[in-house]
C-alpha atoms as a PDB file:
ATOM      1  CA  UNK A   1     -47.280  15.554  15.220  1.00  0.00           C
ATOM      2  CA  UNK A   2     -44.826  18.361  16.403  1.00  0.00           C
ATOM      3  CA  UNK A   3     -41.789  17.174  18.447  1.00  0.00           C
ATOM      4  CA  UNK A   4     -42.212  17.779  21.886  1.00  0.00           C
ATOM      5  CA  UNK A   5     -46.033  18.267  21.788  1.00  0.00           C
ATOM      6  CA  UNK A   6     -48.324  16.593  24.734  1.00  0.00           C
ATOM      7  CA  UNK A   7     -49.530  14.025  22.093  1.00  0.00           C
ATOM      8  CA  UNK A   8     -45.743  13.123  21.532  1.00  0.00           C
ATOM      9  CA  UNK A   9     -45.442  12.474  25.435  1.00  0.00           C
ATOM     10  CA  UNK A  10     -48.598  11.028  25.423  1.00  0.00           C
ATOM     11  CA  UNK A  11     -47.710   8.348  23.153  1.00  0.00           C
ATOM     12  CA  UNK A  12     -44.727   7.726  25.594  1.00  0.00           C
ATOM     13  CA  UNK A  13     -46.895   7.222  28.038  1.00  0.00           C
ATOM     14  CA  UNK A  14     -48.910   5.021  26.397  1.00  0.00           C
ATOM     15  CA  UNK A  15     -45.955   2.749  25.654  1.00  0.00           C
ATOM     16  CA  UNK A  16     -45.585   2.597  29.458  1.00  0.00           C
ATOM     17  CA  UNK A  17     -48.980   1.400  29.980  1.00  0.00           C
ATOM     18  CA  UNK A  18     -48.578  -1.109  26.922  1.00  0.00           C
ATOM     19  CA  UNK A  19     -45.791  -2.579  29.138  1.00  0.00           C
ATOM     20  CA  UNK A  20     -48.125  -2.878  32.047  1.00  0.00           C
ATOM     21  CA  UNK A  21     -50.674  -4.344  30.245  1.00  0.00           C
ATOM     22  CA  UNK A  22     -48.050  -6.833  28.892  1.00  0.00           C
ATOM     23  CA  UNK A  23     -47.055  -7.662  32.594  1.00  0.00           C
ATOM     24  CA  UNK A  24     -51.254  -8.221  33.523  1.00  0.00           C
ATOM     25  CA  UNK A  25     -50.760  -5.356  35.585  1.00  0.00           C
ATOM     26  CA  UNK A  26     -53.840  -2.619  35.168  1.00  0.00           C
ATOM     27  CA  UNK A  27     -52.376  -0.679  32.116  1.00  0.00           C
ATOM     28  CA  UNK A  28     -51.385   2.659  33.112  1.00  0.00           C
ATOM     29  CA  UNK A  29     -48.195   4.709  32.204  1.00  0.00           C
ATOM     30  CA  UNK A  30     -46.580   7.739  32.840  1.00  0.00           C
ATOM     31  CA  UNK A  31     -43.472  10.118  32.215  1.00  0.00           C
ATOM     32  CA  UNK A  32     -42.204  13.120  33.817  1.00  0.00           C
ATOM     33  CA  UNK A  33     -41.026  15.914  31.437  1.00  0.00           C
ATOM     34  CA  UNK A  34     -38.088  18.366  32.504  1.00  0.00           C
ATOM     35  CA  UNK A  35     -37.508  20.670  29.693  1.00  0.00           C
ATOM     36  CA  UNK A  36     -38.845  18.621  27.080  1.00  0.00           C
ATOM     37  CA  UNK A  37     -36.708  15.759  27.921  1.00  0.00           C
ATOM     38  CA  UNK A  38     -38.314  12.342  29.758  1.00  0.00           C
ATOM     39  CA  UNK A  39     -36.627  11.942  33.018  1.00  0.00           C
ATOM     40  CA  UNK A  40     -38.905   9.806  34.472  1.00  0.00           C
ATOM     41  CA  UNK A  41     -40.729   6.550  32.836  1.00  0.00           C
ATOM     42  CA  UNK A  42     -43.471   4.463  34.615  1.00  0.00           C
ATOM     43  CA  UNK A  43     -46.163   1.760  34.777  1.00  0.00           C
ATOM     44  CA  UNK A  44     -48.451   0.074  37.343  1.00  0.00           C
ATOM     45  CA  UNK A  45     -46.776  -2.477  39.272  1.00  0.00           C
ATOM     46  CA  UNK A  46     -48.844  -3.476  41.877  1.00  0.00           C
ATOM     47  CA  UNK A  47     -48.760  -6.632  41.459  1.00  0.00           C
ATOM     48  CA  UNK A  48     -45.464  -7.706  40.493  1.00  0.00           C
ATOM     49  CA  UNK A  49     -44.509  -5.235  43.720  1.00  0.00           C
ATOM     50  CA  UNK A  50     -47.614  -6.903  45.636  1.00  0.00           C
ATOM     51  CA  UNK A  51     -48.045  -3.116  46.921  1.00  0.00           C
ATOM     52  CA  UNK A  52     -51.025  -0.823  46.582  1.00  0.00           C
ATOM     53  CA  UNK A  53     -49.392   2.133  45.888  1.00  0.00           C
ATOM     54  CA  UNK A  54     -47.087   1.199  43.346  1.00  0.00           C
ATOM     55  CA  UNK A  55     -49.385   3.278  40.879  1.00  0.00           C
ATOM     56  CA  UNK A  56     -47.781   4.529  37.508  1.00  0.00           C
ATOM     57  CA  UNK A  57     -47.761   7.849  38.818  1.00  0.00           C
ATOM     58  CA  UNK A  58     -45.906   7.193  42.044  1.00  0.00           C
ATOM     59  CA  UNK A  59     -43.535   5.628  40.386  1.00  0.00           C
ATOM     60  CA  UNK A  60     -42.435   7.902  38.363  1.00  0.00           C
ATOM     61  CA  UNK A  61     -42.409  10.511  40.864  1.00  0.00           C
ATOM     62  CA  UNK A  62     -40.062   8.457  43.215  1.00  0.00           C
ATOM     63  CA  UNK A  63     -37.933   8.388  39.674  1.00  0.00           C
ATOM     64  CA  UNK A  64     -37.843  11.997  38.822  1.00  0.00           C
ATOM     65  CA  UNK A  65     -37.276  13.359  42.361  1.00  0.00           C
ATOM     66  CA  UNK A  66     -34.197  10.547  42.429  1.00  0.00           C
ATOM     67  CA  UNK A  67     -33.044  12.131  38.910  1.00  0.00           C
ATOM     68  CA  UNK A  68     -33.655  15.753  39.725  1.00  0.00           C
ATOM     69  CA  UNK A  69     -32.009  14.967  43.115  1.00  0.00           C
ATOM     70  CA  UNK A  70     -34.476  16.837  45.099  1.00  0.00           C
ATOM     71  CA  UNK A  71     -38.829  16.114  46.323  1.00  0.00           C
ATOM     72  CA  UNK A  72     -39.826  18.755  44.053  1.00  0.00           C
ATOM     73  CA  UNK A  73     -40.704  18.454  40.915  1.00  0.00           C
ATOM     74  CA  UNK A  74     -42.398  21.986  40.383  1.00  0.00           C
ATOM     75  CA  UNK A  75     -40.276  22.511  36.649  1.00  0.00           C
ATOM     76  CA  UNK A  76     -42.147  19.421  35.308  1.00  0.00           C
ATOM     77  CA  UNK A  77     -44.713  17.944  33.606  1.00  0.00           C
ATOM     78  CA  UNK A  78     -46.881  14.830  34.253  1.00  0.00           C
ATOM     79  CA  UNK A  79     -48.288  13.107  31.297  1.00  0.00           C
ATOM     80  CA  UNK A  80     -50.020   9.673  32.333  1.00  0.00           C
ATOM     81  CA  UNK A  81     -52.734   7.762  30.283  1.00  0.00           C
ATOM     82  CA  UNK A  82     -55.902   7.969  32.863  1.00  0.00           C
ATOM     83  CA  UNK A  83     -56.598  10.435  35.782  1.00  0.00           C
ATOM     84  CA  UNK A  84     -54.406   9.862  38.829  1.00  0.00           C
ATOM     85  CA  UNK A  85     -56.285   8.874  41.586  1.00  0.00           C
ATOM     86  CA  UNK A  86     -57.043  10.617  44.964  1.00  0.00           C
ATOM     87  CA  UNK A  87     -53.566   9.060  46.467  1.00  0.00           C
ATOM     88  CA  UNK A  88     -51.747   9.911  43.376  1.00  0.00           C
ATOM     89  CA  UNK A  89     -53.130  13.525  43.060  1.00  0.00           C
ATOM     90  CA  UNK A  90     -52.073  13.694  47.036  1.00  0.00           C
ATOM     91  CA  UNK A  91     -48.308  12.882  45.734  1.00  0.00           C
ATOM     92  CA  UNK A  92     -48.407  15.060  42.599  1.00  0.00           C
ATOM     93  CA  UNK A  93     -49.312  18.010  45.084  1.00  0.00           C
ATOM     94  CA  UNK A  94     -46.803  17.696  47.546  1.00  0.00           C
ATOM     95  CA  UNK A  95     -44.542  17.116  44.709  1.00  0.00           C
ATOM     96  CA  UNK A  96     -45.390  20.366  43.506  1.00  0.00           C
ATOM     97  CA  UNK A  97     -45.752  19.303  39.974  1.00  0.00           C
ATOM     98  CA  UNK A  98     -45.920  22.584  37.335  1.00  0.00           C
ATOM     99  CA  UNK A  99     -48.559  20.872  34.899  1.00  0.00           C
ATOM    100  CA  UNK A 100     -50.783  17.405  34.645  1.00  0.00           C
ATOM    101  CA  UNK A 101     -51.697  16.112  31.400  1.00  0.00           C
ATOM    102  CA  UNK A 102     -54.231  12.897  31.139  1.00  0.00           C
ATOM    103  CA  UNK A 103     -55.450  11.731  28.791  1.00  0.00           C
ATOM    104  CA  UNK A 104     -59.267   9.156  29.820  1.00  0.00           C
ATOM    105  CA  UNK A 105     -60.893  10.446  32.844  1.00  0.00           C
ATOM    106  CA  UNK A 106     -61.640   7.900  35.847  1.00  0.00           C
ATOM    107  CA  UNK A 107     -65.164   8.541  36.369  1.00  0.00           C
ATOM    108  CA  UNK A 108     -65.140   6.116  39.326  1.00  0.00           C
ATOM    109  CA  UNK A 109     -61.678   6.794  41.198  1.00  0.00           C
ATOM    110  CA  UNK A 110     -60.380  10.122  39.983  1.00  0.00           C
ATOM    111  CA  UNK A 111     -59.215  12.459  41.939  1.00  0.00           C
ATOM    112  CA  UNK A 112     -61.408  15.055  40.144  1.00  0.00           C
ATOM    113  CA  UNK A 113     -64.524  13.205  41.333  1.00  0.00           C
ATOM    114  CA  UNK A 114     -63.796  14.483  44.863  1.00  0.00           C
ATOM    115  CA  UNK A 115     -61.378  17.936  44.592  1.00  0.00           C
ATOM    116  CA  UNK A 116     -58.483  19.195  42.601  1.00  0.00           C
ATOM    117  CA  UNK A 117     -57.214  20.908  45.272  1.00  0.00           C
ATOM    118  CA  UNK A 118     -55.450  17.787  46.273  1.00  0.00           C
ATOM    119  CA  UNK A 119     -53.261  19.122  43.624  1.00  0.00           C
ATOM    120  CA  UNK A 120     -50.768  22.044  44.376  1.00  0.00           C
ATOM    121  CA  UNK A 121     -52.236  25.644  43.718  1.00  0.00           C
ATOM    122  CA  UNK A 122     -50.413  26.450  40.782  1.00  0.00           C
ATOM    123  CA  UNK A 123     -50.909  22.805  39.012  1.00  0.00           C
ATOM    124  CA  UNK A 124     -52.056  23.207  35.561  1.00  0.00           C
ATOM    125  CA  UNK A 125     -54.062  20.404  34.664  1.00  0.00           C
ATOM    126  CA  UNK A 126     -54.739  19.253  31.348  1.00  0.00           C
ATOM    127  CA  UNK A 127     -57.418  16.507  30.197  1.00  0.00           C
ATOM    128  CA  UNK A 128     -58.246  14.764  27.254  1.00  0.00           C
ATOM    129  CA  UNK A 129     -55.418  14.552  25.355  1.00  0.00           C
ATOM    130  CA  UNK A 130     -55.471  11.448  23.508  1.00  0.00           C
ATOM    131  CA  UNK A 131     -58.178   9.733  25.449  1.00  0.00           C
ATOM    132  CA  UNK A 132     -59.423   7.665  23.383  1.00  0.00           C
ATOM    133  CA  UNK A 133     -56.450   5.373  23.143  1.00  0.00           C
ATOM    134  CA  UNK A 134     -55.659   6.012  26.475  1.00  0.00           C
ATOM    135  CA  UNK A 135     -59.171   4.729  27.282  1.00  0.00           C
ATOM    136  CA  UNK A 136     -59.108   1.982  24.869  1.00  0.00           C
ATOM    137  CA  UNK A 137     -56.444  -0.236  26.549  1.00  0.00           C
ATOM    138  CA  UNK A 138     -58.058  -0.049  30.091  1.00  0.00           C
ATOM    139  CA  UNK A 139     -60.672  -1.135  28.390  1.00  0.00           C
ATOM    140  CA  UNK A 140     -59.424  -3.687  26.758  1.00  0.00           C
ATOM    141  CA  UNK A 141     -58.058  -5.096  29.298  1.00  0.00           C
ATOM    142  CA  UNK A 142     -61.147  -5.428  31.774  1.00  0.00           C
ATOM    143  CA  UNK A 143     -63.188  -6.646  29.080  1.00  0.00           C
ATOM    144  CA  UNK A 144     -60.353  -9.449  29.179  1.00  0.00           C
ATOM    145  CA  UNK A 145     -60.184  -9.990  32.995  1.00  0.00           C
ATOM    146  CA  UNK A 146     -64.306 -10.214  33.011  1.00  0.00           C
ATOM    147  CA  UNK A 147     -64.056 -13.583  30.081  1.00  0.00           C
END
């Protein structure tokens, strides 16, 4: 795997949503890329936060814009395990975000169910990449939750 490749950021974010998954939070992670460097890191907390919106994704926007020191983050790159949701592809577009990369689509909650214009005009989006592992722990973990 070539350094700096979207399956080397994937993996990154997959070691984000390992750490939700380790906190029984739904396992979803993220990382913002600036110029091939992480500046952001993120899982779901939504229950350790008790908040709804403390999705992977929103999390790790709130983290980049504090890093960058400014809302928008339209020089990086979103890499996160399973398609953001309608609320998080709301964020992402205000956040002007150059490029999305996911990895399992949500065929029940994502945002592309309903319109990827939520998304800025000039957001590349990406699917696929690495979605069967990226699929795998979600999974995993509702086959868990339904024992």
């Amino acid at each position: 795997m070539e350094p700096y490749s979207d399956e080397y950021f994937m993996k990154e974010a997959l070691k984000e949503a390992q750490k939700a998954y380790d906190l029984d939070e739904v396992p979803i992670g993220a990382v913002i890329v600036h110029d091939n460097k992480i500046i952001a890191r993120a899982h779901n907390l939504t229950e350790r936060l008790n908040d709804v919106t403390a999705h992977a994704e929103m999390q790790a926007i709130t983290s980049a814009a504090n890093y960058i020191g400014g809302k928008y983050l339209n020089e990086c790159v979103l890499y996160v395990t399973i398609e953001p949701c309608p609320m998080c592809a709301g964020a992402l577009g205000w956040s002007q975000i150059s490029k999305v990369v996911y990895g399992a689509k949500d065929e029940k909650k994502g945002f592309s169910k309903i319109d990827y214009n939520m998304l800025h005009p000039k957001t590349r989006v990406f699917d696929g990449v690495m979605a069967e592992p990226c699929g795998e722990i979600m999974k995993k973990f509702f086959r868990e939750k339904r024992k």
